[in-house]
C-alpha atoms as a PDB file:
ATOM      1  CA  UNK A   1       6.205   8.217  -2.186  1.00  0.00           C
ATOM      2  CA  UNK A   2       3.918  10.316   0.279  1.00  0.00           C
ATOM      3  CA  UNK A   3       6.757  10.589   2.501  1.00  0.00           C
ATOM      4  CA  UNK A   4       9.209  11.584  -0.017  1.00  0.00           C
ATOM      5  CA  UNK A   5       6.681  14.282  -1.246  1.00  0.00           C
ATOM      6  CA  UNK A   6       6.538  15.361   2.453  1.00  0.00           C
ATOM      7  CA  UNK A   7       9.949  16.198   2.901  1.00  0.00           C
ATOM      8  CA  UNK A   8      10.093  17.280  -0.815  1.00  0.00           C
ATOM      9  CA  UNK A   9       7.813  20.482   0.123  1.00  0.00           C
ATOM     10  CA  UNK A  10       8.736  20.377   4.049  1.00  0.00           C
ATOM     11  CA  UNK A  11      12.477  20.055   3.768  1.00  0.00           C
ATOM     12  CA  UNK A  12      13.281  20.941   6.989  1.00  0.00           C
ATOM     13  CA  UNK A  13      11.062  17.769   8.426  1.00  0.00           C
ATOM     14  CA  UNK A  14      13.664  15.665   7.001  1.00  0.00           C
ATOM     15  CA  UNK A  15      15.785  15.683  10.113  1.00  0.00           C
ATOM     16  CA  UNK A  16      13.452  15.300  12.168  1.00  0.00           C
ATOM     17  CA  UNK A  17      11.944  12.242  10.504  1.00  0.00           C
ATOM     18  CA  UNK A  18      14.728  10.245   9.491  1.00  0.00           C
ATOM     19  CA  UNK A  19      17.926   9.436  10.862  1.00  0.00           C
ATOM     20  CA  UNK A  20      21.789   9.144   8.804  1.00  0.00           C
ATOM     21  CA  UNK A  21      21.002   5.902   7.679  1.00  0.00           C
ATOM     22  CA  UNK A  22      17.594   7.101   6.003  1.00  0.00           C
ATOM     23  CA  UNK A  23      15.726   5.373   8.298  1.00  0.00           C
ATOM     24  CA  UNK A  24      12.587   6.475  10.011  1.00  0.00           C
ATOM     25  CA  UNK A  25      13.566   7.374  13.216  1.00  0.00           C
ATOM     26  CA  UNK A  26      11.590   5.263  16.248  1.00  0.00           C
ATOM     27  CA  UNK A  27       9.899   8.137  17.666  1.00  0.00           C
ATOM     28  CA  UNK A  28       8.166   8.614  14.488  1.00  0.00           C
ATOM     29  CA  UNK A  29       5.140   6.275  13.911  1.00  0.00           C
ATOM     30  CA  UNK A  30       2.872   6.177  10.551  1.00  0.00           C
ATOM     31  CA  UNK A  31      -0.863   5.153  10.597  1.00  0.00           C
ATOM     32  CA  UNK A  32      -2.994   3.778   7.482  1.00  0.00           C
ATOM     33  CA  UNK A  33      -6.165   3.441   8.807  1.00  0.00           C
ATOM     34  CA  UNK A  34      -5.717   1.868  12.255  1.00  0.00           C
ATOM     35  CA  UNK A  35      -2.059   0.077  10.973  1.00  0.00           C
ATOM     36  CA  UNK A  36       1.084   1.027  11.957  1.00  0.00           C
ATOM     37  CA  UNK A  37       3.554   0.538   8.549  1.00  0.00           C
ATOM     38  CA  UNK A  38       5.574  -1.308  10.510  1.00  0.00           C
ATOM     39  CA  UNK A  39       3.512  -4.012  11.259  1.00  0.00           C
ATOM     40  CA  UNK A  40       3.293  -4.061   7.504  1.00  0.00           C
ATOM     41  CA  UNK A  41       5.519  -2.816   4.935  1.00  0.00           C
ATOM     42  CA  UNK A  42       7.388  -0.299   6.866  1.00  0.00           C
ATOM     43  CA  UNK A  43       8.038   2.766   3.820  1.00  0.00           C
ATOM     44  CA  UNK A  44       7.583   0.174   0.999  1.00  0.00           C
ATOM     45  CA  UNK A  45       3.874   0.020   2.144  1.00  0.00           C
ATOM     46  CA  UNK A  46       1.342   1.043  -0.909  1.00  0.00           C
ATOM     47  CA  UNK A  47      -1.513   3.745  -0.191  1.00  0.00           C
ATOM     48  CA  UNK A  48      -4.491   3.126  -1.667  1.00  0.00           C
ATOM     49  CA  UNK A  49      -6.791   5.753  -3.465  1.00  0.00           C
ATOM     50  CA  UNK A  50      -8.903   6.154  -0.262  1.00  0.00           C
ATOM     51  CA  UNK A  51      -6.062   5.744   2.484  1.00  0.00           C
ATOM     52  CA  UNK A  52      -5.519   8.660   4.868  1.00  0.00           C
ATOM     53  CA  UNK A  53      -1.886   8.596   6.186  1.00  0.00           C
ATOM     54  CA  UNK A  54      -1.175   9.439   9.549  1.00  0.00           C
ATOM     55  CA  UNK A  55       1.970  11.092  10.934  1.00  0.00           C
ATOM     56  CA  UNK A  56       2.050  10.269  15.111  1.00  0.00           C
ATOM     57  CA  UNK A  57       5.576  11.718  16.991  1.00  0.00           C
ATOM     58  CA  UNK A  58       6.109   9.962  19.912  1.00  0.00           C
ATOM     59  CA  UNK A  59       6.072  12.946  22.857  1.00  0.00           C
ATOM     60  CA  UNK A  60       8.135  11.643  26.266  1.00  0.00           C
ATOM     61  CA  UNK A  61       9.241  13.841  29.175  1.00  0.00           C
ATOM     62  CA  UNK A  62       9.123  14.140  32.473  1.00  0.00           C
END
């Protein structure tokens, strides 16, 4: 739902976020607390009342 929200007042992050399929792209890593969500429930993962969610692009380059 925090995502959703996210791209609900952002719209333009959408395409950056997510690819065709709706999919978070892999560049795109989410935090709660120290935990990625995909070592957990990838986008299905609940927030708590206290969580603090964490957007981290991946930056590469040469």
């Amino acid at each position: 739902e925090a995502m959703q929200s996210l791209v609900t007042q952002f719209p333009a992050l959408k395409l950056h976020l997510y690819n065709g399929e709706g999919q978070l792209r892999p560049f795109v890593n989410l935090f709660i607390g120290e935990s990625n969500i995909k070592d957990l429930q990838g986008l299905g993962t609940s927030l708590g009342e206290d969580d603090k969610l964490l957007l981290v692009p991946s930056i590469a380059g040469g």
